[in-house]
Protein backbone atom coordinates (compact mmCIF):
# COMPACT_ATOMS: atom_id res chain seq x y z
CA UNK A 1 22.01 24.65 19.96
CA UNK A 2 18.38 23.97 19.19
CA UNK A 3 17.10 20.47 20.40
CA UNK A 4 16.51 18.02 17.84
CA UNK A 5 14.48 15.08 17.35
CA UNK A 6 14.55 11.68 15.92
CA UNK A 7 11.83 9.86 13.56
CA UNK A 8 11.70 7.07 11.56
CA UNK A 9 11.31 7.01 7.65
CA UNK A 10 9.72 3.97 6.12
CA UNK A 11 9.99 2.54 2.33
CA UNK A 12 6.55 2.25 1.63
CA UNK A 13 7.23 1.21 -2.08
CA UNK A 14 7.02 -1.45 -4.37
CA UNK A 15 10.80 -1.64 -4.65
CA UNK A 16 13.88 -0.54 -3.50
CA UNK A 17 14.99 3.38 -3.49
CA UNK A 18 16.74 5.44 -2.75
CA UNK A 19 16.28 8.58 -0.70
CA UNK A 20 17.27 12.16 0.52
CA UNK A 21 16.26 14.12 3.05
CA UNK A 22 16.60 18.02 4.09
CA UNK A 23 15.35 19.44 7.82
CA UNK A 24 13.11 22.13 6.53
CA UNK A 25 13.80 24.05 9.05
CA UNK A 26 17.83 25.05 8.14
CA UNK A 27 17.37 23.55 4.75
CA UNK A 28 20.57 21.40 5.60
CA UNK A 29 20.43 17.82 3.62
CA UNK A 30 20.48 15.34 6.57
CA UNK A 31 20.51 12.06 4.73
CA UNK A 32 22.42 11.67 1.39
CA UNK A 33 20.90 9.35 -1.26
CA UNK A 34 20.45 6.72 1.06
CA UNK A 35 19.53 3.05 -0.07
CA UNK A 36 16.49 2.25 1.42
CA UNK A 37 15.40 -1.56 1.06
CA UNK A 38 11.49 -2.62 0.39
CA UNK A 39 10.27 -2.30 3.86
CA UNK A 40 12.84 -1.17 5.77
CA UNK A 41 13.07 2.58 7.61
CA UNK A 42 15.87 4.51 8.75
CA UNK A 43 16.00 7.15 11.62
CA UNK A 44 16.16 10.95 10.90
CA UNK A 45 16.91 13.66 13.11
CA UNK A 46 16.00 17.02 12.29
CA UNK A 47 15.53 19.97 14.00
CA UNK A 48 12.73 20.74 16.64
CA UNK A 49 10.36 24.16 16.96
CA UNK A 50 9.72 25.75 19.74
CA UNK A 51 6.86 23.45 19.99
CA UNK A 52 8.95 20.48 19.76
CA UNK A 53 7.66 19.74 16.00
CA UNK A 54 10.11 18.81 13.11
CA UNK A 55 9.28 19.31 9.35
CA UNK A 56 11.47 17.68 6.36
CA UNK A 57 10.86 16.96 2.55
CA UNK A 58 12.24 13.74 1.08
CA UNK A 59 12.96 12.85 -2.52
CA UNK A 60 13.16 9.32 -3.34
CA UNK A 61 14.17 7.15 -6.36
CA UNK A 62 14.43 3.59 -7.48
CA UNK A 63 17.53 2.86 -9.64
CA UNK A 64 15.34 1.81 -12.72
CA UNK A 65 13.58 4.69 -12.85
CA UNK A 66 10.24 3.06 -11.95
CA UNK A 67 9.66 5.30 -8.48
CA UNK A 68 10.68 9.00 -8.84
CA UNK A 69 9.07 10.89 -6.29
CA UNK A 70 8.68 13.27 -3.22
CA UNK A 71 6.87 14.84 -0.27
CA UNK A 72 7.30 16.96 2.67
CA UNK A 73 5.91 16.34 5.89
CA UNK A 74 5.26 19.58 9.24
CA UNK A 75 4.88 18.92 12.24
CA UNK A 76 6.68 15.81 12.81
CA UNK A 77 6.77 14.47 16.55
CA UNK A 78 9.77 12.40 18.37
CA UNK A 79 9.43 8.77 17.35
CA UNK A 80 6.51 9.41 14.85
CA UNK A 81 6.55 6.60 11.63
CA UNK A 82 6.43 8.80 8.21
CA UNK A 83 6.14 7.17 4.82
CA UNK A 84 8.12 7.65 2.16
CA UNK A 85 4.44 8.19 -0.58
């Protein structure tokens, strides 16, 4: 089993969302449309390289419609803080 690693994802908006996430490296969804509070970050765990690097792509959403967006993020390290913008 390949090692894994943990990061945290933070809601960087102006409201409340909320968010998926896939581990771009099986393209397996890891978190299903999550709420994600103003502020407030959840852990992720995706899966590591052979470097020890994780890379995922998020899409977020508020329920008005207001914030509709995503991004994808390489080379993510154990414990590193990633924004949702």
């Amino acid at each position: 089993m390949a090692d894994k690693i943990t990061f945290h994802l933070s809601n960087d908006q102006m409201t409340d969302v909320n968010v998926s996430v896939w581990d771009d490296r099986n393209g397996s969804l890891v978190l299903d449309t999550a709420p994600l509070n103003q502020g407030e970050s959840v852990d992720v765990q995706v899966i590591a390289d052979s470097s020890g690097h994780g890379a995922a792509h998020w899409a977020f959403a508020s329920s008005d419609g207001s914030v509709n967006s995503n991004k994808q993020q390489t080379d993510i390290d154990e414990g590193d803080n990633c924004t949702l913008g």
